[in-house]
Every structure is written in C-alpha cells, then in structure tokens.
C-alpha atoms as a PDB file:
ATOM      1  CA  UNK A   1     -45.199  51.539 -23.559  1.00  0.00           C
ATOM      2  CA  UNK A   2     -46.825  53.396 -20.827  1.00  0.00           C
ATOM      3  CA  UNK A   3     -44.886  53.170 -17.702  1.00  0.00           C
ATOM      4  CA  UNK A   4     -46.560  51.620 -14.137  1.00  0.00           C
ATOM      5  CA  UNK A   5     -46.676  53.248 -10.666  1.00  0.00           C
ATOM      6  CA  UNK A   6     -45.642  50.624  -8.200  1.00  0.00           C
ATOM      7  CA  UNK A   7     -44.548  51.380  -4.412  1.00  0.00           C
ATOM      8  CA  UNK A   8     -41.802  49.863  -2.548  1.00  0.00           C
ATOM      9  CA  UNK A   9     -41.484  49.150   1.197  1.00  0.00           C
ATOM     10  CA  UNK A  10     -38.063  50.391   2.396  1.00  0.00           C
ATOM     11  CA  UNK A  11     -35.924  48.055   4.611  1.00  0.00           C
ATOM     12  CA  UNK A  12     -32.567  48.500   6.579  1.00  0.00           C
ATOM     13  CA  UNK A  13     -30.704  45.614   7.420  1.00  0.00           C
ATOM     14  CA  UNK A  14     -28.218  46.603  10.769  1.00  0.00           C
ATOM     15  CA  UNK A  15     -25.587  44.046  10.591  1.00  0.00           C
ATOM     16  CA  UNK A  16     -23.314  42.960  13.583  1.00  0.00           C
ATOM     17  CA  UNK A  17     -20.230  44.966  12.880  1.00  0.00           C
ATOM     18  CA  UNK A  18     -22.407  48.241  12.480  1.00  0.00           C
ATOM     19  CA  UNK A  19     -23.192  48.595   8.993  1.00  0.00           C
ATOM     20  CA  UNK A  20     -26.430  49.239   7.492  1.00  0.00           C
ATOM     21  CA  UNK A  21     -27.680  48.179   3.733  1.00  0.00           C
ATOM     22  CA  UNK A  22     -30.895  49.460   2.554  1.00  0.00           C
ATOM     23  CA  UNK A  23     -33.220  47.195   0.617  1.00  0.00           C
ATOM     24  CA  UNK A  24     -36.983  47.566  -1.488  1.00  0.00           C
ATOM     25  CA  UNK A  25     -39.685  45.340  -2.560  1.00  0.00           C
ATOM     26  CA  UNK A  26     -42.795  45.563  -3.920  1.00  0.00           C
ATOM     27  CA  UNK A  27     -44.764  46.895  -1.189  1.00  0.00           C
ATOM     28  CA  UNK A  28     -47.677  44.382  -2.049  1.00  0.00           C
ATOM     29  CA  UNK A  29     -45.653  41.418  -1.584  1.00  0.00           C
ATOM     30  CA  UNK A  30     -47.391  38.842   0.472  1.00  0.00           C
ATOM     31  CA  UNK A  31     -44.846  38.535   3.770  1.00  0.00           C
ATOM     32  CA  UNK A  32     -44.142  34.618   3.199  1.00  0.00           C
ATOM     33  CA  UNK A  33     -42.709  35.818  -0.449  1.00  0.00           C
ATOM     34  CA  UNK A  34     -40.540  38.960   0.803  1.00  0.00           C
ATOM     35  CA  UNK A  35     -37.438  39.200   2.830  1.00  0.00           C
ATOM     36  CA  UNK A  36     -38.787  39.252   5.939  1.00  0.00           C
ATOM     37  CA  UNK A  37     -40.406  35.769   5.487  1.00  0.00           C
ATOM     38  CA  UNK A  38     -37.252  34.426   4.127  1.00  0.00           C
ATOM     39  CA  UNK A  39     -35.629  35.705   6.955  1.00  0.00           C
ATOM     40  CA  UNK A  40     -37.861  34.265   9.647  1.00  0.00           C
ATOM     41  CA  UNK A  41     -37.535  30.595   8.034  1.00  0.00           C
ATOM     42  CA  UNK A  42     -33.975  30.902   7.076  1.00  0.00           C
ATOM     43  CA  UNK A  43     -31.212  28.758   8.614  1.00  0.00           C
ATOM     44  CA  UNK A  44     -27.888  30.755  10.011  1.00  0.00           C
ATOM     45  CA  UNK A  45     -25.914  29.547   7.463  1.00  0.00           C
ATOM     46  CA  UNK A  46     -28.628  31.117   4.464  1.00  0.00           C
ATOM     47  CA  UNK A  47     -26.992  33.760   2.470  1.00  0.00           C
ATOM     48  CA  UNK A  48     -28.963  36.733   1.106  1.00  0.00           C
ATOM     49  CA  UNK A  49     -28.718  38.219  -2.044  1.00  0.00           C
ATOM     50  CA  UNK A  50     -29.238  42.330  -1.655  1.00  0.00           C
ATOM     51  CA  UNK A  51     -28.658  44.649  -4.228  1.00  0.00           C
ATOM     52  CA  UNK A  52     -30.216  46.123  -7.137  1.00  0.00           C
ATOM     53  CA  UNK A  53     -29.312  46.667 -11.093  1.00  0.00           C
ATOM     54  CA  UNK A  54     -27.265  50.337 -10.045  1.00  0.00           C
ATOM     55  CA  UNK A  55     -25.654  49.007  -6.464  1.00  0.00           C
ATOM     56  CA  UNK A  56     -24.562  45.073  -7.481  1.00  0.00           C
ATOM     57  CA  UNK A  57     -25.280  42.591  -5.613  1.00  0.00           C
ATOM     58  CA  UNK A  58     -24.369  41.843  -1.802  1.00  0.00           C
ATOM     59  CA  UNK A  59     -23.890  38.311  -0.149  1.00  0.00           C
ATOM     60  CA  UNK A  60     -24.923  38.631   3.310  1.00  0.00           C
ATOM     61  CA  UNK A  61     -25.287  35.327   5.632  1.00  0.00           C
ATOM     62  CA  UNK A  62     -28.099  35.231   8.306  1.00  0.00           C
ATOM     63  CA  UNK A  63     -25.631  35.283  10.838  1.00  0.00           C
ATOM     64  CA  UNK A  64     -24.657  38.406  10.054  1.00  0.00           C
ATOM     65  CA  UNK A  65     -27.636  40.177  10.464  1.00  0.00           C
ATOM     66  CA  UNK A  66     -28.775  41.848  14.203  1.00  0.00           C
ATOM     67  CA  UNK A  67     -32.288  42.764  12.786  1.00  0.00           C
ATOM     68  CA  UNK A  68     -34.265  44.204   9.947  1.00  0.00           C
ATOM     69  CA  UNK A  69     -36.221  47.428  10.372  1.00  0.00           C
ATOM     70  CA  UNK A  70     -38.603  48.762   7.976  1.00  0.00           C
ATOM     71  CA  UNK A  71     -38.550  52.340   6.851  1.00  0.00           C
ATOM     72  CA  UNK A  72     -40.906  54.123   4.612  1.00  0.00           C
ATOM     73  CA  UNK A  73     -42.988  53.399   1.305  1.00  0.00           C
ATOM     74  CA  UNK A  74     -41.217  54.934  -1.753  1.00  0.00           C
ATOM     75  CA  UNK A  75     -43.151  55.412  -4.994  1.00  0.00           C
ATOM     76  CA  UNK A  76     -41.354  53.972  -8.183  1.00  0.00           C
ATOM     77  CA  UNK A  77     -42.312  52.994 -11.796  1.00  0.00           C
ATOM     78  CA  UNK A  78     -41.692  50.386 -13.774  1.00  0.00           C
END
C-alpha cells in the first residue's frame, strides 16, 4: 500500500498555569471542523481531547486555556 503525503498545521495551546501542549491537524481542515472552530463555539465548561496514538490522550477544559497559537506546517504520511 503506497503511503500518502499529508501536511499538518502545528498548534500550541498556552494554558493558565504556564504550560504548553502542542497539537496537529490536517492542514486542509476546513476551520469550522478543526480545533480552532471548536474552540471559538465551545462553552467554558467543554473539555478537549489532545493527544495522539504515541503521547495519550489529554483532557483539557476551555477554561483552562489562555489562547491557541499556531506554529508551522509539518509534512507527514499516512
């Protein structure tokens, strides 16, 4: 099976107490679809599923999060 080149669009999520997780998506994603546009409809009380199949998965509430930046475009395959 021949393997596809996708790109990803790098985020960092600063949370309140300092800490920053790092994030991808398809970089193609329509906005409404991706986190951002989850984020800007989201309630304070949503909670946030961000992780991957090598870091696990972390639970972050809305509340906890001071603002999302975006960082570069990283080429992947899948």
């Amino acid at each position: 099976m021949k393997k596809e080149e996708k790109y990803y669009q790098i985020y960092r999520i600063h949370l309140l107490n300092g800490e920053v997780i790092e994030a991808s998506e398809e970089y193609d994603l329509p906005v409404e679809k991706g986190l951002v546009g989850k984020f800007q409809k989201a309630d304070d009380n949503k909670i946030f599923e961000i992780g991957d199949a090598v870091s696990g998965l972390l639970y972050v509430p809305k509340r906890s999060i001071l603002f999302i930046a975006t960082g570069e475009v990283k080429k992947g395959w899948c």
